[in-house]
C-alpha atoms as a PDB file:
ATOM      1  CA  UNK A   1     -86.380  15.134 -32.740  1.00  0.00           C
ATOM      2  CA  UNK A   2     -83.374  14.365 -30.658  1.00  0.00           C
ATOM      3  CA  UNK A   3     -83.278  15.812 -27.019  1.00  0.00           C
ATOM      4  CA  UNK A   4     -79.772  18.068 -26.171  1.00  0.00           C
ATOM      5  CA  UNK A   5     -78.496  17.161 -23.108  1.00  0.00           C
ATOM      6  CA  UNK A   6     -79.145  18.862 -20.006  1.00  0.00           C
ATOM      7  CA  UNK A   7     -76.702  21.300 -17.971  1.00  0.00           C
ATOM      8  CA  UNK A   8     -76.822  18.805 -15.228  1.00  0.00           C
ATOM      9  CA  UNK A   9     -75.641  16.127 -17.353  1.00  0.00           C
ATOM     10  CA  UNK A  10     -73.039  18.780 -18.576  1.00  0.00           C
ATOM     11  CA  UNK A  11     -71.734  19.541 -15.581  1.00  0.00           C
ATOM     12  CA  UNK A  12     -71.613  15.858 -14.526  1.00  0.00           C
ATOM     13  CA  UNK A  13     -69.768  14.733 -17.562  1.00  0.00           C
ATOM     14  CA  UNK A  14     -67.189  17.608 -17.290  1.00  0.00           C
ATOM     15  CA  UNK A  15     -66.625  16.527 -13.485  1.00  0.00           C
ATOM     16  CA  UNK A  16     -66.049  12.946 -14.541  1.00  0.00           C
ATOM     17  CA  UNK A  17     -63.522  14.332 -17.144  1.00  0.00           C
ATOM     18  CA  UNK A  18     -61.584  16.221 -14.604  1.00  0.00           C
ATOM     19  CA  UNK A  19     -61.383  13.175 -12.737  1.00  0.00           C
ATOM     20  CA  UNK A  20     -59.960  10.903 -15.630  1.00  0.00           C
ATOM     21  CA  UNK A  21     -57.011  13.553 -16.369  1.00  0.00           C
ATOM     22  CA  UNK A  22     -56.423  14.306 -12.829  1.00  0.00           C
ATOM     23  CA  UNK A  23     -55.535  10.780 -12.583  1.00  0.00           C
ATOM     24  CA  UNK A  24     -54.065  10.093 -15.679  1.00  0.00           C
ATOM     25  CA  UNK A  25     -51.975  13.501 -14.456  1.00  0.00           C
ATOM     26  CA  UNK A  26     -50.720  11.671 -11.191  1.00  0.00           C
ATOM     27  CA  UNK A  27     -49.963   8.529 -13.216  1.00  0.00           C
ATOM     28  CA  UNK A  28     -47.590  10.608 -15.237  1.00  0.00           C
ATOM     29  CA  UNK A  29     -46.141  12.411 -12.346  1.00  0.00           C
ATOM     30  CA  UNK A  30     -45.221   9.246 -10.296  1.00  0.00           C
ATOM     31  CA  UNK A  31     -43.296   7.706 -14.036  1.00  0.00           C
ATOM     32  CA  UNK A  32     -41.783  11.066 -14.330  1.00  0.00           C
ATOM     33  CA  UNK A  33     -40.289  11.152 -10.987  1.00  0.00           C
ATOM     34  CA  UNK A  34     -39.784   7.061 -11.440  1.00  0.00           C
ATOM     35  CA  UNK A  35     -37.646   8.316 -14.561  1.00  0.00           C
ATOM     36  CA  UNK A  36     -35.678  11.359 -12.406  1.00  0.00           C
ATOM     37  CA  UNK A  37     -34.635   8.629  -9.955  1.00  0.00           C
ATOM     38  CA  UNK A  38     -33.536   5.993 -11.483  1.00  0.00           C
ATOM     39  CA  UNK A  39     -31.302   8.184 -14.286  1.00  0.00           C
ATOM     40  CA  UNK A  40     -29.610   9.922 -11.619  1.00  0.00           C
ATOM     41  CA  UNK A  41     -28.813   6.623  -9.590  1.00  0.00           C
ATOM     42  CA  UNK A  42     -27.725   5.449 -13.309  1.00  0.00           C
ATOM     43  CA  UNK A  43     -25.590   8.764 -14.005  1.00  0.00           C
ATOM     44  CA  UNK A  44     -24.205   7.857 -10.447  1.00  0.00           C
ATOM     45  CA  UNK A  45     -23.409   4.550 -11.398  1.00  0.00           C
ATOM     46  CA  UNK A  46     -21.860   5.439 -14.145  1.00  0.00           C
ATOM     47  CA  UNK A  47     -19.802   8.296 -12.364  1.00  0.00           C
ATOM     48  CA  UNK A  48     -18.129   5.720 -10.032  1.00  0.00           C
ATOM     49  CA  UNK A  49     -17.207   3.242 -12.208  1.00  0.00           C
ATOM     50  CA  UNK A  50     -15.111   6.047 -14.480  1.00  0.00           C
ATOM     51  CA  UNK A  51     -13.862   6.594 -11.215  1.00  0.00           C
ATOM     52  CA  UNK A  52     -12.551   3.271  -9.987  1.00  0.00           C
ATOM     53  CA  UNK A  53     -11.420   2.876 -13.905  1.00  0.00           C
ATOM     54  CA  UNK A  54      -9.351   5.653 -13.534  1.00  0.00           C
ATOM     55  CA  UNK A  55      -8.151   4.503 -10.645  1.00  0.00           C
ATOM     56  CA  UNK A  56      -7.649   0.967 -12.079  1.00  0.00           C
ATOM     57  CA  UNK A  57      -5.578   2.459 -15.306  1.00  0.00           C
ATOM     58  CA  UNK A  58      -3.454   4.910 -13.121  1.00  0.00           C
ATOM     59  CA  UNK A  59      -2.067   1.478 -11.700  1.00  0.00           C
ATOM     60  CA  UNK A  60      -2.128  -0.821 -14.269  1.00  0.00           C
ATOM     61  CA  UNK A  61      -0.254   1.444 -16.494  1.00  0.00           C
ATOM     62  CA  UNK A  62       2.752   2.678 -13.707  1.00  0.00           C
ATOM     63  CA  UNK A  63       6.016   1.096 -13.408  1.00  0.00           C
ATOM     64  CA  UNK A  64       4.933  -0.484  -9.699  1.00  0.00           C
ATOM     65  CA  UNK A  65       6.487   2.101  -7.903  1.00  0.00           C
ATOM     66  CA  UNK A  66       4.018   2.583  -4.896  1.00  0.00           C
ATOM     67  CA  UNK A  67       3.742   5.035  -1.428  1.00  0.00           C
ATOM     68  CA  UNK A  68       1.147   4.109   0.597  1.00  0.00           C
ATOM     69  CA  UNK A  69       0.610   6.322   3.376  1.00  0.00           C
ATOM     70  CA  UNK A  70      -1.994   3.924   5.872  1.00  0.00           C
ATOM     71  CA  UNK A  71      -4.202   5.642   8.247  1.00  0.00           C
ATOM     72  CA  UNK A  72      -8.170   5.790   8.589  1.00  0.00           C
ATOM     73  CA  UNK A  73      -8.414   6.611   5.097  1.00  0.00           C
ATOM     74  CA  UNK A  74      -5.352   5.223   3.023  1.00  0.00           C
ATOM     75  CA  UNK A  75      -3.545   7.678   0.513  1.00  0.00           C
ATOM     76  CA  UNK A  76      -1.594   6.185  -2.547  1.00  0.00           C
ATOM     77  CA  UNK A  77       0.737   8.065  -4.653  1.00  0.00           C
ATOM     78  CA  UNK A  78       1.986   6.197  -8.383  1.00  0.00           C
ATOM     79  CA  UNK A  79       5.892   8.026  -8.983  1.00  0.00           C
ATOM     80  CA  UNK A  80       5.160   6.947 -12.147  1.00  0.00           C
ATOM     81  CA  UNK A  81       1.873   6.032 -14.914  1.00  0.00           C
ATOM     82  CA  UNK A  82       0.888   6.931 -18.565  1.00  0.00           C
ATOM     83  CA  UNK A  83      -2.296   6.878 -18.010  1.00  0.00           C
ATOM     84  CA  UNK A  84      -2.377  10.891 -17.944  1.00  0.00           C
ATOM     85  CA  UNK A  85      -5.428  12.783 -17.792  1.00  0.00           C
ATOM     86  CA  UNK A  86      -3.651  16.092 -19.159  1.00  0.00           C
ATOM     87  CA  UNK A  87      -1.662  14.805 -22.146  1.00  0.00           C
ATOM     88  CA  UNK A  88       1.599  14.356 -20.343  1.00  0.00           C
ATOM     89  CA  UNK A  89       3.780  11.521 -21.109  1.00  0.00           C
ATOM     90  CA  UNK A  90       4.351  10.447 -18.043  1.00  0.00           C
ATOM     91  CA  UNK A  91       2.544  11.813 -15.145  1.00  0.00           C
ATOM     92  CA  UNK A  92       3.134  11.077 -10.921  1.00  0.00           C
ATOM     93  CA  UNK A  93      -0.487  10.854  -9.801  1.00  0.00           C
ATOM     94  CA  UNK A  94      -1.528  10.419  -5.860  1.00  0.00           C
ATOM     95  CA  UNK A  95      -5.132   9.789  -4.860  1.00  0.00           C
ATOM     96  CA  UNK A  96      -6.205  10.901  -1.409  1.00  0.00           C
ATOM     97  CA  UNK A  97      -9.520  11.588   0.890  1.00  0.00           C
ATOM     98  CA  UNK A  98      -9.434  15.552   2.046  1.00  0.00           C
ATOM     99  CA  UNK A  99     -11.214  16.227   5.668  1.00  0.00           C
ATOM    100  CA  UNK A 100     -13.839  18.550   3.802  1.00  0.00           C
ATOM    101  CA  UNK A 101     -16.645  16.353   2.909  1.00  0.00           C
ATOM    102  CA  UNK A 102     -14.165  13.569   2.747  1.00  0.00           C
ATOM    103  CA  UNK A 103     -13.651  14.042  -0.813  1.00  0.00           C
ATOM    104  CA  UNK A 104     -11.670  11.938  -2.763  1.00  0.00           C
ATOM    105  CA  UNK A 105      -9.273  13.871  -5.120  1.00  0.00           C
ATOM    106  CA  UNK A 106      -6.648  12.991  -7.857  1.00  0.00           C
ATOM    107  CA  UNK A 107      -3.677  14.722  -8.691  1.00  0.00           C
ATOM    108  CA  UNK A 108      -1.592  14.812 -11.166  1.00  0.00           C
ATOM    109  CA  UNK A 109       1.326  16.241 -12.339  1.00  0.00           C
ATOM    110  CA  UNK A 110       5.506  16.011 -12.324  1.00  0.00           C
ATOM    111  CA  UNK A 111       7.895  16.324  -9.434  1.00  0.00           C
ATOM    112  CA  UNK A 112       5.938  17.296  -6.994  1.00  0.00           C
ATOM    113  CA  UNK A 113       5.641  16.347  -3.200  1.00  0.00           C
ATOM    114  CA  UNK A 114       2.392  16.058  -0.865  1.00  0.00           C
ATOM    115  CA  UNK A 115       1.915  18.840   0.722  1.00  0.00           C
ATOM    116  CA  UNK A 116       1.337  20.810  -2.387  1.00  0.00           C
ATOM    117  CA  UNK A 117       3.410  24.061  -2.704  1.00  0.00           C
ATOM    118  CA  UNK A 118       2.309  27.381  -4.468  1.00  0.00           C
ATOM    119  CA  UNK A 119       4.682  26.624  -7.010  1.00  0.00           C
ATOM    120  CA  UNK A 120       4.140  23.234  -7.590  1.00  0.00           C
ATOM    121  CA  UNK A 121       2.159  23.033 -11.393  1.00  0.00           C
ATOM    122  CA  UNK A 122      -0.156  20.045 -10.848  1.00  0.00           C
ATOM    123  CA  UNK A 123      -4.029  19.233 -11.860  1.00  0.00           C
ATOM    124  CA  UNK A 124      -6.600  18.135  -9.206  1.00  0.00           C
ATOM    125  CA  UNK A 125      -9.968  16.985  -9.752  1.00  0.00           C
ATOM    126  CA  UNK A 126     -12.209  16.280  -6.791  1.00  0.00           C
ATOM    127  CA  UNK A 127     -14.122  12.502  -8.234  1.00  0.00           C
ATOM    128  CA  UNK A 128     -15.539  11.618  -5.505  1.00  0.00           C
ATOM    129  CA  UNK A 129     -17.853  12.897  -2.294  1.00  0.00           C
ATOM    130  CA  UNK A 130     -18.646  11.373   1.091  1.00  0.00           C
ATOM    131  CA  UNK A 131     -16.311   8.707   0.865  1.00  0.00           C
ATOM    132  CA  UNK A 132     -16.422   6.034   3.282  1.00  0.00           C
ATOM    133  CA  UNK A 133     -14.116   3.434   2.445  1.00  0.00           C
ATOM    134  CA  UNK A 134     -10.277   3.909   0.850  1.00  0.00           C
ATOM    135  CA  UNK A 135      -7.849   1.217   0.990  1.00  0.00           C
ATOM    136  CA  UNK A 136      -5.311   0.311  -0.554  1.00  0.00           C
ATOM    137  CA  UNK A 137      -3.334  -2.803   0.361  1.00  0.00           C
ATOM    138  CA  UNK A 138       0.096  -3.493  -1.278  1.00  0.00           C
ATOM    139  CA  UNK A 139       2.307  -6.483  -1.368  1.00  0.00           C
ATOM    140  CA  UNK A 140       5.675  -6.128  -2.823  1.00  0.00           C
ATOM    141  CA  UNK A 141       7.171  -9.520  -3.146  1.00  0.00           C
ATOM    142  CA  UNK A 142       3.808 -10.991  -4.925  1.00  0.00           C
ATOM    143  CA  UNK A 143       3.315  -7.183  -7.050  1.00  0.00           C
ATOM    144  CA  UNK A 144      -0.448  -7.527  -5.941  1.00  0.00           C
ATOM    145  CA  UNK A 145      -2.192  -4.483  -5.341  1.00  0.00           C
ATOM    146  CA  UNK A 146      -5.820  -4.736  -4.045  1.00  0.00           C
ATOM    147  CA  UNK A 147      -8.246  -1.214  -4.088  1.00  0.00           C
ATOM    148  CA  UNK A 148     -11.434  -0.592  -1.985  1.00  0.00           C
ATOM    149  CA  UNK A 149     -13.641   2.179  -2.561  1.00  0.00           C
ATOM    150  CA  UNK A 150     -16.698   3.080  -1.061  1.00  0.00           C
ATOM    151  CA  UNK A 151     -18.878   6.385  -1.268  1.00  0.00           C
ATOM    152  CA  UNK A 152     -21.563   7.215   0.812  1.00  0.00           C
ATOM    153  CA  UNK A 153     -24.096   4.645   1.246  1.00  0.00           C
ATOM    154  CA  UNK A 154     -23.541   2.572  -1.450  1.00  0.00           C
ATOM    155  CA  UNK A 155     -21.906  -0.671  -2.211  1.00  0.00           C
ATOM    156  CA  UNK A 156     -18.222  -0.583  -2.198  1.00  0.00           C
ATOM    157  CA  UNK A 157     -16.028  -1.471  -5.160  1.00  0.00           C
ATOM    158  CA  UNK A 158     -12.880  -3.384  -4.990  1.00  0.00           C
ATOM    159  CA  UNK A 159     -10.396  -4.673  -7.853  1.00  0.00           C
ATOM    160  CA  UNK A 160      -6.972  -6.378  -7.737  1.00  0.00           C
ATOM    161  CA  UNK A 161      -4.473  -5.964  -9.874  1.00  0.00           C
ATOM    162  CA  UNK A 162      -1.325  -8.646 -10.074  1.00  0.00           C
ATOM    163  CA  UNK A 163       2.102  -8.406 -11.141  1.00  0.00           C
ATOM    164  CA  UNK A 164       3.291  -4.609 -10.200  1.00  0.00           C
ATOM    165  CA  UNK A 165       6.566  -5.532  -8.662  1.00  0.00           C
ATOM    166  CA  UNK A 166       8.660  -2.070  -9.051  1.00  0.00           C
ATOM    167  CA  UNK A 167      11.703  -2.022 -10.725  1.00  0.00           C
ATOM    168  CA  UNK A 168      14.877  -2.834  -9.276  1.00  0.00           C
ATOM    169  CA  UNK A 169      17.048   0.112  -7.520  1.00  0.00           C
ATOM    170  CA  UNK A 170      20.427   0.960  -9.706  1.00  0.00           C
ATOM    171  CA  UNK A 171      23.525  -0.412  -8.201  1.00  0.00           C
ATOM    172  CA  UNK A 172      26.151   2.288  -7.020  1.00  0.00           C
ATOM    173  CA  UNK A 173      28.949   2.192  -9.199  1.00  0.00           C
ATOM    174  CA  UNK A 174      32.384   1.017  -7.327  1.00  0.00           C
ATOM    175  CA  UNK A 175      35.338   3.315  -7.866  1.00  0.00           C
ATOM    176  CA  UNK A 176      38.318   1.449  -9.202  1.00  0.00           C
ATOM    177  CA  UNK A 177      41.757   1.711  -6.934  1.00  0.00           C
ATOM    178  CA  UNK A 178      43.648   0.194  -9.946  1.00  0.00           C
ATOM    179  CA  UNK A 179      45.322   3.432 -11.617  1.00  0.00           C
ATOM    180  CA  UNK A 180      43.786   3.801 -15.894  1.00  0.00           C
ATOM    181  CA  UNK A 181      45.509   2.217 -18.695  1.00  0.00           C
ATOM    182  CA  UNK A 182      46.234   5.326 -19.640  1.00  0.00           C
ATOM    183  CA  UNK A 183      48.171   6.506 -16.876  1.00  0.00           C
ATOM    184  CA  UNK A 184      49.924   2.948 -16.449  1.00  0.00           C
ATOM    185  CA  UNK A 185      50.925   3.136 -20.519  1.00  0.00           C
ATOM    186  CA  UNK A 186      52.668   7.227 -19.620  1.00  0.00           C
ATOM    187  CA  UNK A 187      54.213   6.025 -16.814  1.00  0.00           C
ATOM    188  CA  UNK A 188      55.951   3.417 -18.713  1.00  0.00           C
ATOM    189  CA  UNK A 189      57.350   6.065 -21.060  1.00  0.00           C
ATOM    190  CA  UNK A 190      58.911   8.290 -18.826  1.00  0.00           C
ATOM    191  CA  UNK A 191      62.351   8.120 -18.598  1.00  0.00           C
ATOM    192  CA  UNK A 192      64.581   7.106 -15.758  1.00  0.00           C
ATOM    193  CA  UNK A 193      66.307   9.690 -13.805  1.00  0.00           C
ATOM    194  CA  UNK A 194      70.185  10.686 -15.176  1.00  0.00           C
ATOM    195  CA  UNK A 195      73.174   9.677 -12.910  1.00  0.00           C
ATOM    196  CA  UNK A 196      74.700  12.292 -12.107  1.00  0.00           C
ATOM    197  CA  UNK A 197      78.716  12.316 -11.503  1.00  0.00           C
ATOM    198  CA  UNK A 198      80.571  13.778  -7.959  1.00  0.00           C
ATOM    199  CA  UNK A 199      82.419  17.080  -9.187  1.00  0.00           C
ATOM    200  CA  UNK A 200      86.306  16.810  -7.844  1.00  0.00           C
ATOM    201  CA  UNK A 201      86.652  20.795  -6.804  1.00  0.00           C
ATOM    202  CA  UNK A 202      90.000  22.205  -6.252  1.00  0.00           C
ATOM    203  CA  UNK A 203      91.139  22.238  -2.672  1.00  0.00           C
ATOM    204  CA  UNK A 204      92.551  25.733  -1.662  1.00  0.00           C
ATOM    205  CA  UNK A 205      94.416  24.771   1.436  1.00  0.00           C
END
């Protein structure tokens, strides 16, 4: 006849239990916390780069005509890109850091001027927070633009793009001091003046 176990040796087996899956609990907290951290640095990641490819599209696909407005944090507005957010054909985009939070916002829209009016229809989208770093440096005669973005703490990003030389200004059109064609060809056809002939009147005295 088999003994049963004891309540001691209950008691001590159940404690050794609680041990094992308090550990096994802590193992499983520290991976799901491992997990938590590294997708949001991933989702972050992933966050700025549709960020800087926005940014890289709104120039690639403008017509190279840039305003730069240069100051601690650089402001860039494209007159001109296809690369709309909104559906619109073609869209005027600017990208610039705002003194809350120095957030980095993008608006778009048509025929509008910074600063916004109430009137003014335009999209903006705040993309970026705590931004440290925006540059944007712009040489006309080469077409190079070169970017620099950098938000909080992180590792700033920087692309150049080659090539974007705006298009040339229209030439004023010179008005012509020759008289039309037209006017030269009707002139021609008018007649000359009709000589007229002194009238002898009778003299009374």
């Amino acid at each position: 006849m088999k003994k049963a176990f004891t309540l001691i040796e209950v008691l001590l087996a159940t404690v050794l239990l609680s041990i094992v899956l308090l550990g096994l609990y802590q193992v499983l907290d520290v991976q799901r916390r491992s997990v938590g951290i590294i997708k949001k640095s991933l989702d972050d990641s992933i966050k700025q780069d549709k960020v800087i490819l926005t940014l890289y599209n709104d120039i690639y696909k403008s017509d190279g005509n840039f305003s730069i407005k240069k100051g601690e944090r650089d402001s860039l507005c494209i007159q001109a890109t296809t690369n709309s957010l909104y559906g619109l054909g073609v869209a005027k985009v600017c990208w610039l850091v705002l003194k809350e939070g120095d957030s980095l916002a993008r608006i778009e829209g048509f025929g509008y001027k910074l600063p916004l009016k109430f009137e003014d229809r335009v999209e903006a989208d705040i993309v970026a927070k705590n931004v440290k770093l925006f540059d944007i440096y712009y040489d006309k005669k080469s077409g190079n633009i070169l970017a620099l973005l950098q938000e909080g703490k992180k590792e700033p990003y920087s692309f150049l793009i080659q090539g974007k030389i705006p298009p040339p200004k229209p030439k004023p059109k010179k008005k012509s001091k020759t008289p039309p064609a037209q006017y030269e060809n009707n002139k021609s056809k008018i007649p000359p003046p009709k000589k007229t002939q002194p009238v002898n009147t009778p003299q009374l005295f």
